[in-house]
N, C-alpha and C. Protein backbone atom coordinates (compact mmCIF):
# COMPACT_ATOMS: atom_id res chain seq x y z
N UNK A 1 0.82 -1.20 0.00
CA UNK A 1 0.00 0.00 0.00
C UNK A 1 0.87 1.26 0.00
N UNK A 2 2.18 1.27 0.79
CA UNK A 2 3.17 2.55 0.88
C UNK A 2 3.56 2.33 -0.60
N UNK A 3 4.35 1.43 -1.53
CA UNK A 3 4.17 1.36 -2.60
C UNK A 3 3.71 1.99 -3.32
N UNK A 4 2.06 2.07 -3.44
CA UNK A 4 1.33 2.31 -4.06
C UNK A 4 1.44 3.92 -4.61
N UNK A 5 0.95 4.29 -2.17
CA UNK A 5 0.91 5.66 -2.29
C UNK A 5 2.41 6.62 -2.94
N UNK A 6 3.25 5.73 -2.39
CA UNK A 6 4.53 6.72 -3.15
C UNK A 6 4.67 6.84 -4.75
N UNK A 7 4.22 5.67 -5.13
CA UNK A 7 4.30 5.86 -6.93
C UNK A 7 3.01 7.07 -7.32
N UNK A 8 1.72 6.84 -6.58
CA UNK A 8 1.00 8.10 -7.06
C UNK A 8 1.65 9.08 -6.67
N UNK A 9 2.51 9.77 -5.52
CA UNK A 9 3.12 10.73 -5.16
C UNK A 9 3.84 11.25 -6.02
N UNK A 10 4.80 10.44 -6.66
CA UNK A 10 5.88 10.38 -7.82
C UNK A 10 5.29 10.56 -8.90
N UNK A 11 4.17 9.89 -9.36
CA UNK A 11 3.97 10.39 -10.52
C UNK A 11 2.53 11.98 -10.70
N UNK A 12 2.57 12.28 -9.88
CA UNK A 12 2.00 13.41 -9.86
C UNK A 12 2.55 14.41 -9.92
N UNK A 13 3.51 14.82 -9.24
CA UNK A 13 4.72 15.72 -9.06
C UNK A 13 5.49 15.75 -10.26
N UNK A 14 5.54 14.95 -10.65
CA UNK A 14 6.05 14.86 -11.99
C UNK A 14 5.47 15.61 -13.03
N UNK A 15 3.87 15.38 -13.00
CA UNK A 15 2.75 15.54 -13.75
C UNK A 15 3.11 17.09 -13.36
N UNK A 16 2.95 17.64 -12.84
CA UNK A 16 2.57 19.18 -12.41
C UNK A 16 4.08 19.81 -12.91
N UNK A 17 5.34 19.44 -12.81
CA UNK A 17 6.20 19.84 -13.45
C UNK A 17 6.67 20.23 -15.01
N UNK A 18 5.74 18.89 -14.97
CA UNK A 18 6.13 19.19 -16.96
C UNK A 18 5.71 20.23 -17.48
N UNK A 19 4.54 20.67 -16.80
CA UNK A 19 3.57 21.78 -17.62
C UNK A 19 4.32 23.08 -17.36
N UNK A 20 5.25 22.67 -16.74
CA UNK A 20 6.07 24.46 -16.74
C UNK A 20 6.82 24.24 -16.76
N UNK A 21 7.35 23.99 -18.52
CA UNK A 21 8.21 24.11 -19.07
C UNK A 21 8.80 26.02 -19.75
N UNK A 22 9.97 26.20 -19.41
CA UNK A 22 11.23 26.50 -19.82
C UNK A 22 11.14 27.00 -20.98
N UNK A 23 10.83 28.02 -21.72
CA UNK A 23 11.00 28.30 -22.88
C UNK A 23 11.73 29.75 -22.99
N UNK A 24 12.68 29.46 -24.44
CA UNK A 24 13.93 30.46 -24.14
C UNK A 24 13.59 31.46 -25.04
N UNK A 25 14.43 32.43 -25.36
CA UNK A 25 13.86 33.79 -26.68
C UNK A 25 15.01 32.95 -27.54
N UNK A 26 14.49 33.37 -28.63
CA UNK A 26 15.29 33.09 -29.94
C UNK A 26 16.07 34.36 -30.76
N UNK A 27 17.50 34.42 -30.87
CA UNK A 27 17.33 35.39 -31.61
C UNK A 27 18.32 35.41 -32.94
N UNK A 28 18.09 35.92 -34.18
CA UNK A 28 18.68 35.08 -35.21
C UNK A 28 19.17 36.50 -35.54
N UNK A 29 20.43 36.61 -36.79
CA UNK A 29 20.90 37.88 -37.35
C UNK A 29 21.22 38.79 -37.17
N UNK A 30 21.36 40.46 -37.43
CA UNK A 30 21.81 41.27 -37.23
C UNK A 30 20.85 42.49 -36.29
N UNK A 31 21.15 42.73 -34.95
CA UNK A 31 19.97 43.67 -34.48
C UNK A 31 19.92 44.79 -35.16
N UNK A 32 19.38 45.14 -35.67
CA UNK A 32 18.90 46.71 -36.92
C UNK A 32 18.11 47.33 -35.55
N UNK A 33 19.69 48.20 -35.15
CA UNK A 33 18.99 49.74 -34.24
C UNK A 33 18.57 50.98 -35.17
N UNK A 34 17.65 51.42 -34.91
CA UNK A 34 17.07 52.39 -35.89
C UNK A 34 17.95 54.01 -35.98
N UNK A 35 19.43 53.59 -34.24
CA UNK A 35 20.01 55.13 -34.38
C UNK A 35 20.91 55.01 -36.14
N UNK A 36 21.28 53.42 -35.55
CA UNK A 36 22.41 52.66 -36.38
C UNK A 36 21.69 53.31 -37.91
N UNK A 37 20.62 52.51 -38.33
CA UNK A 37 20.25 53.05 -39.71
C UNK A 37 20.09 54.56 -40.14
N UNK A 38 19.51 55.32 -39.17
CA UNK A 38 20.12 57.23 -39.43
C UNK A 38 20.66 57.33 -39.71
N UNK A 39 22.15 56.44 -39.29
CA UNK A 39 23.26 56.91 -39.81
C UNK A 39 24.10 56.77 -41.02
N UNK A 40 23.77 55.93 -41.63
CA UNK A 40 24.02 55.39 -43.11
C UNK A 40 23.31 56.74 -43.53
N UNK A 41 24.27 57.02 -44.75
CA UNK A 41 24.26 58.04 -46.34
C UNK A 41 24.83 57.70 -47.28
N UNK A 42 23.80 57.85 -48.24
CA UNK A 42 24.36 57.46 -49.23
C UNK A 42 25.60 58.22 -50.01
N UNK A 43 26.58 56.99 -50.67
CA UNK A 43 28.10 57.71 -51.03
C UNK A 43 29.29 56.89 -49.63
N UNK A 44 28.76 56.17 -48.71
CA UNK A 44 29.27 55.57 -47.91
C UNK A 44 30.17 54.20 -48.26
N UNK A 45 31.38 53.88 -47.98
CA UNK A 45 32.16 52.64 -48.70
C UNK A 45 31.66 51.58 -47.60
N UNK A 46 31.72 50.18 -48.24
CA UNK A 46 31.38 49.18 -47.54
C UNK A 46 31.82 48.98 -46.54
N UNK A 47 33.56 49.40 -46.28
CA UNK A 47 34.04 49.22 -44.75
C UNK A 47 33.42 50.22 -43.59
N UNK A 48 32.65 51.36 -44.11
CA UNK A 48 32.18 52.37 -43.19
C UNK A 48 30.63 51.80 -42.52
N UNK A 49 29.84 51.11 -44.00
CA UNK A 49 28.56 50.34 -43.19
C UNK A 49 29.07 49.42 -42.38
N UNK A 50 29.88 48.50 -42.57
CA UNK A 50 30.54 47.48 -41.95
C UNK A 50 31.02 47.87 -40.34
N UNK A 51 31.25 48.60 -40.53
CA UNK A 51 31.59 49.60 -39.44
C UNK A 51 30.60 49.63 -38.04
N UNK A 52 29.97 50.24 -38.87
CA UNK A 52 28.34 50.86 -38.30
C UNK A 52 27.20 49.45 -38.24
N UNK A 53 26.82 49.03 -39.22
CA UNK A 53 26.00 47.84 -38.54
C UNK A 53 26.36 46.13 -38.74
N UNK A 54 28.11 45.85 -39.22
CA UNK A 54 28.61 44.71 -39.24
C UNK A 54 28.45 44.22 -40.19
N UNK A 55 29.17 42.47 -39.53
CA UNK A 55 28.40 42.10 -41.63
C UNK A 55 27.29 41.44 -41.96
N UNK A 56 27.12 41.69 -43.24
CA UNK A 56 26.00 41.00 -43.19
C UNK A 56 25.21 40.17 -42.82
N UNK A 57 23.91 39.61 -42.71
CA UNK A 57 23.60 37.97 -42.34
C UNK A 57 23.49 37.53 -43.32
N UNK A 58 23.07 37.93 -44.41
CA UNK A 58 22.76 37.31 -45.80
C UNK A 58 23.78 37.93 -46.84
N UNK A 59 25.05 37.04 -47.45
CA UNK A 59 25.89 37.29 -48.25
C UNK A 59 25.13 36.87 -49.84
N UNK A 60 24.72 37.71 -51.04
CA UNK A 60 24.98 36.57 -51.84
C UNK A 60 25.74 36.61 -53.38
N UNK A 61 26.23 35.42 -53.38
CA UNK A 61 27.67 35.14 -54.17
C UNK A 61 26.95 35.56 -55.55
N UNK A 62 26.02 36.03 -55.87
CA UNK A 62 25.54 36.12 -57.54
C UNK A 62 25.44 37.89 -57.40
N UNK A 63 24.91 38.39 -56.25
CA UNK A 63 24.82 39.68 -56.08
C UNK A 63 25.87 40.46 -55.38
N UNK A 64 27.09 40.84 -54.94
CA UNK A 64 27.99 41.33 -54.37
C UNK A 64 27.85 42.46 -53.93
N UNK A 65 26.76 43.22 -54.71
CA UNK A 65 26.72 44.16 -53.88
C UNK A 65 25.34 45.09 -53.48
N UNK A 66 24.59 44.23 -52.88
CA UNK A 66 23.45 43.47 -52.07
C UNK A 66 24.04 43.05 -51.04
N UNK A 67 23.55 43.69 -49.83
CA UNK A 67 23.99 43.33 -48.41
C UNK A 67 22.42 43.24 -47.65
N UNK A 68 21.79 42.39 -47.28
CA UNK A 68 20.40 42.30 -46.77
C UNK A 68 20.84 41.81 -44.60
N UNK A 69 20.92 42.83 -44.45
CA UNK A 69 20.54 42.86 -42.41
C UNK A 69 19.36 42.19 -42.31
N UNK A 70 19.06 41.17 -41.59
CA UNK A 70 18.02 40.30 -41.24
C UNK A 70 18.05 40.34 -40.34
N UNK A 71 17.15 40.44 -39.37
CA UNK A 71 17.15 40.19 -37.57
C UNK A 71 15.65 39.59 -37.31
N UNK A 72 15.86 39.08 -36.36
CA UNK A 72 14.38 37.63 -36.07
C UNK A 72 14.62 37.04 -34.72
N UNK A 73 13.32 37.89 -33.90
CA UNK A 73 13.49 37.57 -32.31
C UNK A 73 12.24 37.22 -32.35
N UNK A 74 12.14 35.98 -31.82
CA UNK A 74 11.40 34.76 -31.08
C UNK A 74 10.92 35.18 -29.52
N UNK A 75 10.43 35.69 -28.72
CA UNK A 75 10.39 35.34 -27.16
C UNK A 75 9.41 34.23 -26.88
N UNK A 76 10.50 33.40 -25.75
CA UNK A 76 9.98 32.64 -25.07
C UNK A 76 9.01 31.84 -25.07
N UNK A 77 8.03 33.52 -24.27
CA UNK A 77 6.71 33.39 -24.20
C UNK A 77 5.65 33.04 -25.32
N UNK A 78 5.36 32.22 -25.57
CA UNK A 78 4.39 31.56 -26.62
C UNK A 78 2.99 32.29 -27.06
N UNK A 79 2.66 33.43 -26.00
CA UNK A 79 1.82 34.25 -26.06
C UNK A 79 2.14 35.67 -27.06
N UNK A 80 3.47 35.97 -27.31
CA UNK A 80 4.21 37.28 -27.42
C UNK A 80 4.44 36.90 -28.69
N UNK A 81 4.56 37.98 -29.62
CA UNK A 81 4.35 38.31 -31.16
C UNK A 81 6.15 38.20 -31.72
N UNK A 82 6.51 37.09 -32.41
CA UNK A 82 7.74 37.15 -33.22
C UNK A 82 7.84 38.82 -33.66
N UNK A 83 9.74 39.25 -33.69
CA UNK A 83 9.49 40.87 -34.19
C UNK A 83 10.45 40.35 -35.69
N UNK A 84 10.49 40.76 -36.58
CA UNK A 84 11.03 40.72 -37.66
C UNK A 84 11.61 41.91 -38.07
N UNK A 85 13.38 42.04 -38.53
CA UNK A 85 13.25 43.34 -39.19
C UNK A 85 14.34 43.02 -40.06
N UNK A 86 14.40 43.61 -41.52
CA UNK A 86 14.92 43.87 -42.87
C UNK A 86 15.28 44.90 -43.24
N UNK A 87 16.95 45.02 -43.53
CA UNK A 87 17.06 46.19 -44.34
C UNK A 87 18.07 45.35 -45.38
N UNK A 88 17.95 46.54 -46.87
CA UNK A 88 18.72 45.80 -47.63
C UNK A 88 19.24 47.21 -48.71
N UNK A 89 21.05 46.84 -48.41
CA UNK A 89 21.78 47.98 -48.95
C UNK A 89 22.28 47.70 -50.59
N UNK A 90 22.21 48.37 -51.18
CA UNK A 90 23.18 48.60 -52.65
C UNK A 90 23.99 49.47 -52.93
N UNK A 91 24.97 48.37 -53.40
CA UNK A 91 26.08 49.31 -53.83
C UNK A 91 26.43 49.77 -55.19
N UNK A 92 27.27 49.90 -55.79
CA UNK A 92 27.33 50.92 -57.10
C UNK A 92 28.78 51.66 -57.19
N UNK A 93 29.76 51.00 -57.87
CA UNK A 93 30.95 51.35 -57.79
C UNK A 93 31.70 51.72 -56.33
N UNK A 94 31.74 50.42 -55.69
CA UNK A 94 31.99 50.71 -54.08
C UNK A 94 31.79 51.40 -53.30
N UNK A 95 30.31 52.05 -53.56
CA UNK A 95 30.00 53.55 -52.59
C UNK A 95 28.01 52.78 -52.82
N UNK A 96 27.54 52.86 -50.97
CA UNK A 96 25.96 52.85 -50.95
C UNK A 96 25.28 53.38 -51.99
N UNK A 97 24.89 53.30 -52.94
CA UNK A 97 23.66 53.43 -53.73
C UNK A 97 22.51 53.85 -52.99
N UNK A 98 21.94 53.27 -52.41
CA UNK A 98 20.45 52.89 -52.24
C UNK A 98 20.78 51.80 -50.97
N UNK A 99 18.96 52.51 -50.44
CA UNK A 99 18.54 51.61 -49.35
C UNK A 99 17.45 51.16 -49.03
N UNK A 100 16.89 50.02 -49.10
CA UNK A 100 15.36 49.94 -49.04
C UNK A 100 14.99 49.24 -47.44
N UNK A 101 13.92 49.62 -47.28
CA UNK A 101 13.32 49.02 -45.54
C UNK A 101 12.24 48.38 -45.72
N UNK A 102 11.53 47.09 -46.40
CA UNK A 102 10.22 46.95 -46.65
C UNK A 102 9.96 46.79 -45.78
C-alpha cells in the first residue's frame, strides 16, 4: 500500500512539473537599431557600413553588392508576437547606392 501511495506521489509531481516548461527567446541575425540606420548616407564605402552595422547575415555570391541585415526575435513566451526586421543595402561602384526598408 506505501508502494502504491509513493508511486501516485511520484507520478504526480512529476505531472505538475512538466507543464512548466522553460522556454527560451530566440534570436537570429543582425539587431537593426534604428540610431544605427540614421546613420548610413548614401556615397558611404562598404568598410564604413561594416563599421556601423557589421556584416551582413545574408551574403549573396551572384549579387555582391546586395547586403540584406536580417534580424528575427522569437520570445519565449508563446503568447508574445515574433518581431522581424529587414534592411537591404546597394552598392554601385563601391559607394551605398540605395537603401530599401520593406
Amino acid at each position: 500500500m506505501r508502494r502504491l501511495l509513493f508511486i501516485i506521489l511520484v507520478c504526480s509531481t512529476l505531472g505538475t512539473t512538466a507543464c512548466s516548461i522553460h522556454r527560451i527567446d530566440i534570436q537570429q541575425g543582425n539587431v537593426i537599431e534604428p540610431e544605427q540606420v540614421d546613420r548610413l548616407d548614401i556615397g558611404m564605402t562598404p568598410e564604413q557600413v561594416r563599421f556601423l552595422l557589421g556584416t551582413p547575415a545574408i551574403t549573396d555570391p551572384f549579387h555582391r553588392d546586395r547586403w540584406d541585415y536580417v534580424y528575427y526575435h522569437k520570445p519565449g513566451d508563446p503568447k508574445a508576437k515574433a518581431e522581424r526586421q529587414r534592411i537591404t543595402l546597394y552598392f554601385e561602384n563601391g559607394r551605398l547606392a540605395r537603401i530599401e526598408r520593406p
